[in-house]
PDB file of N, CA and C in Angstrom:
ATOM      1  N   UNK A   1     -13.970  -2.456 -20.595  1.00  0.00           N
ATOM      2  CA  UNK A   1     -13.315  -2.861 -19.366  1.00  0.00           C
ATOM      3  C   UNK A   1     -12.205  -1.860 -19.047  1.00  0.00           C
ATOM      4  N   UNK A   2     -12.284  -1.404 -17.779  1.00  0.00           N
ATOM      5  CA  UNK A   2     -11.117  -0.047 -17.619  1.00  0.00           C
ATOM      6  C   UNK A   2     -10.064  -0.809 -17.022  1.00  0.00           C
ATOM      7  N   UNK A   3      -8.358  -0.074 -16.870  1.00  0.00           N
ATOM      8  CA  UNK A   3      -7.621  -0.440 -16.973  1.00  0.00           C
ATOM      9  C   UNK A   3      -7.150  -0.346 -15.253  1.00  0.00           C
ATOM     10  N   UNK A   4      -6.580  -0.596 -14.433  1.00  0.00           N
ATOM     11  CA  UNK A   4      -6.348  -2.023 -14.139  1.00  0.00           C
ATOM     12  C   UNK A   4      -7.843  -2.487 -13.537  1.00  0.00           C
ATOM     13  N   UNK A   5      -8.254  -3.653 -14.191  1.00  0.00           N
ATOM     14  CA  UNK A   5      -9.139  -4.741 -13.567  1.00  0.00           C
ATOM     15  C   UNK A   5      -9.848  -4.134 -11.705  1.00  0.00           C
ATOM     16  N   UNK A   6     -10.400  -3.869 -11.584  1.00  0.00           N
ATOM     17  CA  UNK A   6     -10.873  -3.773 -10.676  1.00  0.00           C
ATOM     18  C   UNK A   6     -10.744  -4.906  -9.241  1.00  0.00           C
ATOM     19  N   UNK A   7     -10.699  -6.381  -9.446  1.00  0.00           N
ATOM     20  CA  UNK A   7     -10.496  -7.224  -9.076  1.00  0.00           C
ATOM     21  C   UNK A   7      -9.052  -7.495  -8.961  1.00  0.00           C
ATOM     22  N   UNK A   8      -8.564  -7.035  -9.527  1.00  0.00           N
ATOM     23  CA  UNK A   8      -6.997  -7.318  -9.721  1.00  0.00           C
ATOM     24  C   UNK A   8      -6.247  -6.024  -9.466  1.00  0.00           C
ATOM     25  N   UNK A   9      -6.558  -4.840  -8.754  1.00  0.00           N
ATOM     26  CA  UNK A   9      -6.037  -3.481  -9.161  1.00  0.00           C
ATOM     27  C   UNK A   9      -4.531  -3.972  -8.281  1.00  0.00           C
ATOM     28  N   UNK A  10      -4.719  -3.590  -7.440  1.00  0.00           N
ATOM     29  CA  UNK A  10      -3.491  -3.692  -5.869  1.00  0.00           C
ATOM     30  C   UNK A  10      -2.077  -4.415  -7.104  1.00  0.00           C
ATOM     31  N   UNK A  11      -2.603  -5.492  -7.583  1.00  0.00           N
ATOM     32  CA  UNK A  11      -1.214  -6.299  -8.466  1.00  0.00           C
ATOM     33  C   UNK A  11      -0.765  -5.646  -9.332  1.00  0.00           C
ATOM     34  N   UNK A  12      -1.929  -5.146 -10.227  1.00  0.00           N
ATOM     35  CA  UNK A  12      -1.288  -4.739 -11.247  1.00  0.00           C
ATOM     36  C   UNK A  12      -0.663  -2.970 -10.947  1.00  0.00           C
ATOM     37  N   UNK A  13      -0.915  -2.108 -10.349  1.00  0.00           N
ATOM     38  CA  UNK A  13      -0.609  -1.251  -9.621  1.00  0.00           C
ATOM     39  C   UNK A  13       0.802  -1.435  -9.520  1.00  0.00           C
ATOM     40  N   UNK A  14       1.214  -2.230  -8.752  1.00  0.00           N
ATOM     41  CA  UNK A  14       2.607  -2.896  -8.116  1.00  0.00           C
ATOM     42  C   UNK A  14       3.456  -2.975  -9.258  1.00  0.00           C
ATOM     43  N   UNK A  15       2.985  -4.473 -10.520  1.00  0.00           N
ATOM     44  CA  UNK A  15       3.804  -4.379 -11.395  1.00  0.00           C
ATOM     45  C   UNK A  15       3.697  -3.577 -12.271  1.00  0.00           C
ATOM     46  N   UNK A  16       2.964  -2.109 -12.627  1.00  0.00           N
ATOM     47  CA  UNK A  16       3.839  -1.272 -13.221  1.00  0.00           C
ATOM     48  C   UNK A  16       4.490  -0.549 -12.796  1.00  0.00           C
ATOM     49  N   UNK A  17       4.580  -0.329 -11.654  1.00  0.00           N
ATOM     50  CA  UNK A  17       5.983   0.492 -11.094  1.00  0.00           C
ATOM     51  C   UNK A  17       7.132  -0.432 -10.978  1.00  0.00           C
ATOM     52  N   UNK A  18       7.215  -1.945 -10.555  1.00  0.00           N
ATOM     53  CA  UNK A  18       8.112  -2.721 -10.675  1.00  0.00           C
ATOM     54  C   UNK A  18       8.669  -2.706 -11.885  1.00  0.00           C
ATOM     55  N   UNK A  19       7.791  -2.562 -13.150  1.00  0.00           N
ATOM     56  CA  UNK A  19       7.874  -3.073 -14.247  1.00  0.00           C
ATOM     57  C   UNK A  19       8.701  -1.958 -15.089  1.00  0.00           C
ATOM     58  N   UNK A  20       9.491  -1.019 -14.294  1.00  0.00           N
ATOM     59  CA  UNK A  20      10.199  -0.016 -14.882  1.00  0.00           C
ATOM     60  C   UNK A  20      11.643  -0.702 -14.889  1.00  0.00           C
ATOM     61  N   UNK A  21      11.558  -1.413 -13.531  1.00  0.00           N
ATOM     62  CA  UNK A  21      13.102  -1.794 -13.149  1.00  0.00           C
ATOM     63  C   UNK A  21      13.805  -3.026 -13.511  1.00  0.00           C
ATOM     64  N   UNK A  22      12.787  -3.905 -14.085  1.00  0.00           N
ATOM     65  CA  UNK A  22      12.767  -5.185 -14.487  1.00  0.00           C
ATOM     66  C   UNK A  22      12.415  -4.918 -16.187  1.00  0.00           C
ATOM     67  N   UNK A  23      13.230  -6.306 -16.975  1.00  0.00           N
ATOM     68  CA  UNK A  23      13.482  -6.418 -18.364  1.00  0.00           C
ATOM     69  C   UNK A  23      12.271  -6.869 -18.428  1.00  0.00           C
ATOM     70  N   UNK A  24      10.672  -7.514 -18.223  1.00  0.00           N
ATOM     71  CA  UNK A  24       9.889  -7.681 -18.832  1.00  0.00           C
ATOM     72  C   UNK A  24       8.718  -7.754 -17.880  1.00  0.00           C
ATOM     73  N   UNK A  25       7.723  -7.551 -18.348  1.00  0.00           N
ATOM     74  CA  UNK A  25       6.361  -7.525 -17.503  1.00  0.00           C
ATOM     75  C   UNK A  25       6.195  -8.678 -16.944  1.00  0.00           C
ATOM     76  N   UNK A  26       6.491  -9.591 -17.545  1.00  0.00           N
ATOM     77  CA  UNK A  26       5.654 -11.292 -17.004  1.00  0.00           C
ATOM     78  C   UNK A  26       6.427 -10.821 -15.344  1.00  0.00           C
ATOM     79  N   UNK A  27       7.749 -10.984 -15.261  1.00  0.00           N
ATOM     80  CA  UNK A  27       8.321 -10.878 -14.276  1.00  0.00           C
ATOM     81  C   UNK A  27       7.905  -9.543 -13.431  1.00  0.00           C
ATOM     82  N   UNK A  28       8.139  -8.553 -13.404  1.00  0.00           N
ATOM     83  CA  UNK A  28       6.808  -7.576 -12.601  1.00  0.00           C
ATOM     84  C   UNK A  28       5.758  -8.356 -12.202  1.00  0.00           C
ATOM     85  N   UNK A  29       5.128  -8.753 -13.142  1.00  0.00           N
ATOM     86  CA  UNK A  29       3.599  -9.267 -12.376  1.00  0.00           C
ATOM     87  C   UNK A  29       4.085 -10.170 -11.780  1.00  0.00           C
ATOM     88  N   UNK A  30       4.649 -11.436 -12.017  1.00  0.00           N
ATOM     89  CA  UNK A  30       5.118 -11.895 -10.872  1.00  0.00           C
ATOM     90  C   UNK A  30       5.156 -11.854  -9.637  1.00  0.00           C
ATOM     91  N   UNK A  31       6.141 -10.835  -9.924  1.00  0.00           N
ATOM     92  CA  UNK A  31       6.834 -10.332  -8.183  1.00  0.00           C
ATOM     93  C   UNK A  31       5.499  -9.434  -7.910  1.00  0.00           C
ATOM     94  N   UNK A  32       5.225  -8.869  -8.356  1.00  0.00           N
ATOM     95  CA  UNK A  32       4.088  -8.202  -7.537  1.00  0.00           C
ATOM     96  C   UNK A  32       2.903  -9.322  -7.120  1.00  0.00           C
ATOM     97  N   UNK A  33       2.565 -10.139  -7.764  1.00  0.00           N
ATOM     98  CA  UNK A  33       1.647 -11.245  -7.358  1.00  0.00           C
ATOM     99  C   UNK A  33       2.095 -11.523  -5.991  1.00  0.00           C
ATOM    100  N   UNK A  34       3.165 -12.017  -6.111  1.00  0.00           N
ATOM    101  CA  UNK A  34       4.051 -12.406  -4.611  1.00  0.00           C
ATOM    102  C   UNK A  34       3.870 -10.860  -3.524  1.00  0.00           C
ATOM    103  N   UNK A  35       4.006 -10.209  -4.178  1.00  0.00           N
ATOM    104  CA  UNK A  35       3.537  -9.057  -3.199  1.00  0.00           C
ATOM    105  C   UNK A  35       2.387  -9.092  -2.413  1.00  0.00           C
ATOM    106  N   UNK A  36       1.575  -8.826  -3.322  1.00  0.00           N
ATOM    107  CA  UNK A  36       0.152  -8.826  -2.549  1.00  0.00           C
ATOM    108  C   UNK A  36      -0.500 -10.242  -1.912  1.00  0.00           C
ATOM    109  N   UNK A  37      -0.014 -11.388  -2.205  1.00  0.00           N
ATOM    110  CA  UNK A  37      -0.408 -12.295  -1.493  1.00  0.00           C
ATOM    111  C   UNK A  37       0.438 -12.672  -0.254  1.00  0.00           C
ATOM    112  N   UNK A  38       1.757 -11.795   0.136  1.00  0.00           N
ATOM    113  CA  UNK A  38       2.344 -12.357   1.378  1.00  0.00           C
ATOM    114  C   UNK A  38       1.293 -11.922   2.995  1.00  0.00           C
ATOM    115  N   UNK A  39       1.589 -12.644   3.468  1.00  0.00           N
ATOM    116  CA  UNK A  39       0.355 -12.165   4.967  1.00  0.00           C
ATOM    117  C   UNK A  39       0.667 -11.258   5.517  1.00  0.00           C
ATOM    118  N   UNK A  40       2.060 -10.920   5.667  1.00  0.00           N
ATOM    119  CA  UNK A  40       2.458  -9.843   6.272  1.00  0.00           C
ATOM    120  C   UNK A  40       2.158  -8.675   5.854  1.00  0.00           C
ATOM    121  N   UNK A  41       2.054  -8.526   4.198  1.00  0.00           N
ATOM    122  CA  UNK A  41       1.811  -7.223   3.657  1.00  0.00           C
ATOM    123  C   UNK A  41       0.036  -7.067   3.914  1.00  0.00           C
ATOM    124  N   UNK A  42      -0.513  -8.153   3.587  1.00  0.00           N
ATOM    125  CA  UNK A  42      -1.810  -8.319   3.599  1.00  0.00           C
ATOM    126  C   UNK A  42      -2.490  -7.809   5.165  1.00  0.00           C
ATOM    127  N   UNK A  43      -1.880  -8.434   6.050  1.00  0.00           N
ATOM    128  CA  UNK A  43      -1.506  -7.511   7.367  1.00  0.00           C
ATOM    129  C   UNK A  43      -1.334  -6.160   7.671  1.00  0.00           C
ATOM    130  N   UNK A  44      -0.647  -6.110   6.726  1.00  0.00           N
ATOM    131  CA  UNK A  44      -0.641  -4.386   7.060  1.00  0.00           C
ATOM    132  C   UNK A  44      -1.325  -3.484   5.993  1.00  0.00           C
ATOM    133  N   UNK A  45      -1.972  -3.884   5.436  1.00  0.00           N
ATOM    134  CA  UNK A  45      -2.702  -3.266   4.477  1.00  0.00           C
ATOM    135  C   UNK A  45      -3.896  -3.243   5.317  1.00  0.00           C
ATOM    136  N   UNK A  46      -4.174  -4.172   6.119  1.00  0.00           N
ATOM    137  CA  UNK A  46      -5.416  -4.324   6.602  1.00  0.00           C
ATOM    138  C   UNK A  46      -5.657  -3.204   7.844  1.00  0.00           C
ATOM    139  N   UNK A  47      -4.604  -3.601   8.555  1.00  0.00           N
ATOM    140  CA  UNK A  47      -4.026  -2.358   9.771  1.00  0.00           C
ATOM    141  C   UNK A  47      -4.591  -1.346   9.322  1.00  0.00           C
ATOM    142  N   UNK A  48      -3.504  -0.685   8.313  1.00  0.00           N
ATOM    143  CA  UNK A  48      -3.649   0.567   7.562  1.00  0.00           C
ATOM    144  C   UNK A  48      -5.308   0.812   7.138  1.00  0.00           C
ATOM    145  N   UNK A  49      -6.031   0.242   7.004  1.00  0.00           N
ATOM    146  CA  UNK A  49      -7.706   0.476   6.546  1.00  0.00           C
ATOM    147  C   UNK A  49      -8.027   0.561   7.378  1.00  0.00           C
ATOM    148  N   UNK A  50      -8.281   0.035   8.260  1.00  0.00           N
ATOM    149  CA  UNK A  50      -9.065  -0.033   9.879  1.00  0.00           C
ATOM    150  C   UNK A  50      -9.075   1.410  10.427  1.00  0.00           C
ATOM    151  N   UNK A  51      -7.144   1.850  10.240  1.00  0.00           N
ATOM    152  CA  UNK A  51      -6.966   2.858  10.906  1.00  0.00           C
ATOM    153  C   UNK A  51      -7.586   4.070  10.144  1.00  0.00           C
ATOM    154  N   UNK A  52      -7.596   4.005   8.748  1.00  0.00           N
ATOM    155  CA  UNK A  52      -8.381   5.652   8.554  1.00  0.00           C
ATOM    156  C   UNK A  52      -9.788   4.744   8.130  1.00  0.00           C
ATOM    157  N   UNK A  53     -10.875   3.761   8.488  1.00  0.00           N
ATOM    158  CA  UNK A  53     -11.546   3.661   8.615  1.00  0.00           C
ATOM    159  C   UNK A  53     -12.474   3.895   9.953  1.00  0.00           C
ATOM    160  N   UNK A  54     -11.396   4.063  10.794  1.00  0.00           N
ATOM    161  CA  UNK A  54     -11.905   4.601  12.469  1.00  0.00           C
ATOM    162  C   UNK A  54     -11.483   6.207  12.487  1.00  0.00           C
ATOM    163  N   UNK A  55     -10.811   6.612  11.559  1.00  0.00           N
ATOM    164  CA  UNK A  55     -10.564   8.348  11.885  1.00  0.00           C
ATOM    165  C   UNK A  55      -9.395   8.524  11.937  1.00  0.00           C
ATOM    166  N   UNK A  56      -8.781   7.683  12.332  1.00  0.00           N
ATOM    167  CA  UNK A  56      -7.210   7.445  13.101  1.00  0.00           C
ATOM    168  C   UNK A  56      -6.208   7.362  11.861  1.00  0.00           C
ATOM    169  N   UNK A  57      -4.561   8.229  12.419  1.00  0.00           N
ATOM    170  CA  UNK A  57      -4.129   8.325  11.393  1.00  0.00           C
ATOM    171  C   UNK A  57      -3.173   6.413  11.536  1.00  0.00           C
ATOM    172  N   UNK A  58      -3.095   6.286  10.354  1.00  0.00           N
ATOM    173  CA  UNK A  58      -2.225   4.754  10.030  1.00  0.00           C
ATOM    174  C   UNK A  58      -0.570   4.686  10.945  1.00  0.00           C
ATOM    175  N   UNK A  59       0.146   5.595  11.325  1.00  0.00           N
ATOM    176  CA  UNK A  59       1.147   6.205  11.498  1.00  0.00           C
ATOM    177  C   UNK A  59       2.429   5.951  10.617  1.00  0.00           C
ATOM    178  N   UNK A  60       2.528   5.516   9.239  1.00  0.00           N
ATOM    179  CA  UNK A  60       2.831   4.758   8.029  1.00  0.00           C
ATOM    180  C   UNK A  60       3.691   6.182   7.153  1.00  0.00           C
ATOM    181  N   UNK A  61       5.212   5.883   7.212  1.00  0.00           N
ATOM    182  CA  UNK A  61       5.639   7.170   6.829  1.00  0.00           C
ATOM    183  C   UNK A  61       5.634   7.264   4.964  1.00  0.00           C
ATOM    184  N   UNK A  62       4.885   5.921   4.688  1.00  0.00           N
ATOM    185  CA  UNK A  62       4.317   6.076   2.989  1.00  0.00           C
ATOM    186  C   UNK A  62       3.135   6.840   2.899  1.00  0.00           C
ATOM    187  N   UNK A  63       2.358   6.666   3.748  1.00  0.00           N
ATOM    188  CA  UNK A  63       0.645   7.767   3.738  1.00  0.00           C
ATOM    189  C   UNK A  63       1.177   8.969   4.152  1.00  0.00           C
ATOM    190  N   UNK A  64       0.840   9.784   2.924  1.00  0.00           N
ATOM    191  CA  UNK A  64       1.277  11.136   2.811  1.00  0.00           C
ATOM    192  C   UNK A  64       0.352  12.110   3.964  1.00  0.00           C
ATOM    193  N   UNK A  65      -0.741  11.885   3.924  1.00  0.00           N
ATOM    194  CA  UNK A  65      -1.524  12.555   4.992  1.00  0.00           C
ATOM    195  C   UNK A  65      -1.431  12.244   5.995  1.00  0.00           C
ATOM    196  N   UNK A  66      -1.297  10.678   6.738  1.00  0.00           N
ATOM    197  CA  UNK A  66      -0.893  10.207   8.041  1.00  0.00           C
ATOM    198  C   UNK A  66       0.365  10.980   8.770  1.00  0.00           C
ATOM    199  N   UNK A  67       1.378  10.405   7.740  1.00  0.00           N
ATOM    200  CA  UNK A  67       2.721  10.850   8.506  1.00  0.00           C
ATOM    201  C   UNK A  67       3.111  12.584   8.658  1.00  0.00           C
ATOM    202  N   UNK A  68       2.443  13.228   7.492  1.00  0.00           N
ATOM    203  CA  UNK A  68       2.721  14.598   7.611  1.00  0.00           C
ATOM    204  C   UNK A  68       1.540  14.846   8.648  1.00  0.00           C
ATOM    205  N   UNK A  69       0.526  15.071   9.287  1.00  0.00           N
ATOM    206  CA  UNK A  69      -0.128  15.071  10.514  1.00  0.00           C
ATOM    207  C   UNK A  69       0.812  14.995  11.683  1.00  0.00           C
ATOM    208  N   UNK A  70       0.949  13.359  11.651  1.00  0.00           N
ATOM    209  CA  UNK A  70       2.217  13.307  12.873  1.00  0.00           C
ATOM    210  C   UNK A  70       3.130  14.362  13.162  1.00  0.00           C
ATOM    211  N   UNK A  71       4.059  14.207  11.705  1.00  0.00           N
ATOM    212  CA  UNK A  71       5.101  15.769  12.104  1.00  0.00           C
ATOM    213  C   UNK A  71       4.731  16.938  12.312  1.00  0.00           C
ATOM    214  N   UNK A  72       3.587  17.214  12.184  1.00  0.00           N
ATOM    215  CA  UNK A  72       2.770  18.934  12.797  1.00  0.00           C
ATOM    216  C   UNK A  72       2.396  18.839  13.745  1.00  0.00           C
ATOM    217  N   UNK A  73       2.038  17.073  14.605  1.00  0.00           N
ATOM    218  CA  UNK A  73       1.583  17.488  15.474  1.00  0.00           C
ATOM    219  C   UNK A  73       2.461  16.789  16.557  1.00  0.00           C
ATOM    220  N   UNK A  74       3.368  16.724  17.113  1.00  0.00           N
ATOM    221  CA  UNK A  74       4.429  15.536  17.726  1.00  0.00           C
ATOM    222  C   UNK A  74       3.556  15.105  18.808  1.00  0.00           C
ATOM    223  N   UNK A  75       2.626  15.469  19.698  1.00  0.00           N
ATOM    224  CA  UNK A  75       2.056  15.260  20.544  1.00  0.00           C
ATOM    225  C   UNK A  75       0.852  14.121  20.770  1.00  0.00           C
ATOM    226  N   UNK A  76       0.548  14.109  19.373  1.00  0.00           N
ATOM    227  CA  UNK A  76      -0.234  13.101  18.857  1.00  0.00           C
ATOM    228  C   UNK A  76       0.549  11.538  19.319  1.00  0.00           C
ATOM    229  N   UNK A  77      -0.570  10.617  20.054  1.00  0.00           N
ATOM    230  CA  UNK A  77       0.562   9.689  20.198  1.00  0.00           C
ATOM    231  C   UNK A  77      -0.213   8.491  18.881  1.00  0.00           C
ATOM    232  N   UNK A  78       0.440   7.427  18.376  1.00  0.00           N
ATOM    233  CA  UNK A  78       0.188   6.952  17.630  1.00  0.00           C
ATOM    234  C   UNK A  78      -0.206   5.716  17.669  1.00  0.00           C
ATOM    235  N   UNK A  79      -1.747   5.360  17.288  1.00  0.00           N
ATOM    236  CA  UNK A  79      -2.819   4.522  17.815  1.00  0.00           C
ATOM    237  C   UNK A  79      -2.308   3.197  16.913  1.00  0.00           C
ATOM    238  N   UNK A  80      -1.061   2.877  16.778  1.00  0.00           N
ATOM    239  CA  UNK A  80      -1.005   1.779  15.859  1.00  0.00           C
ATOM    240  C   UNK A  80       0.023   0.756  17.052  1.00  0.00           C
TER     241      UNK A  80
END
């Protein structure tokens, strides 16, 4: 079984980077559980797929390829 769970990746993803800043894992996973199940994030995760599932950049200044596009191209207007 490879490491993170396939079914579970997005959470566990979350709490190990949480899990630097916090005294114990249970709590990481936690909060990251709470992460990935709020609607809003779930929302925009979804956004974000659609958009480079149609070609289109996300306009998301965390997507390294989206947002650096934008700044090369200012003219580009942004389909989000």
């Amino acid at each position: 079984m490879s490491y993170p769970p396939a079914d579970d990746r997005l959470r566990h993803l979350i709490a190990q980077e949480i899990n630097t800043s916090v005294d114990t894992w249970k709590l990481a996973f936690w909060i990251a559980g709470n992460v990935v199940r709020n609607p809003a994030i779930q929302a925009e995760l979804v956004r974000i797929s659609r958009a480079h599932a149609s070609g289109q950049h996300c306009g998301d200044r965390n997507c390294f390829n989206c947002f650096g596009a934008q700044l090369a191209n200012p003219t580009q207007e942004n389909p989000a």
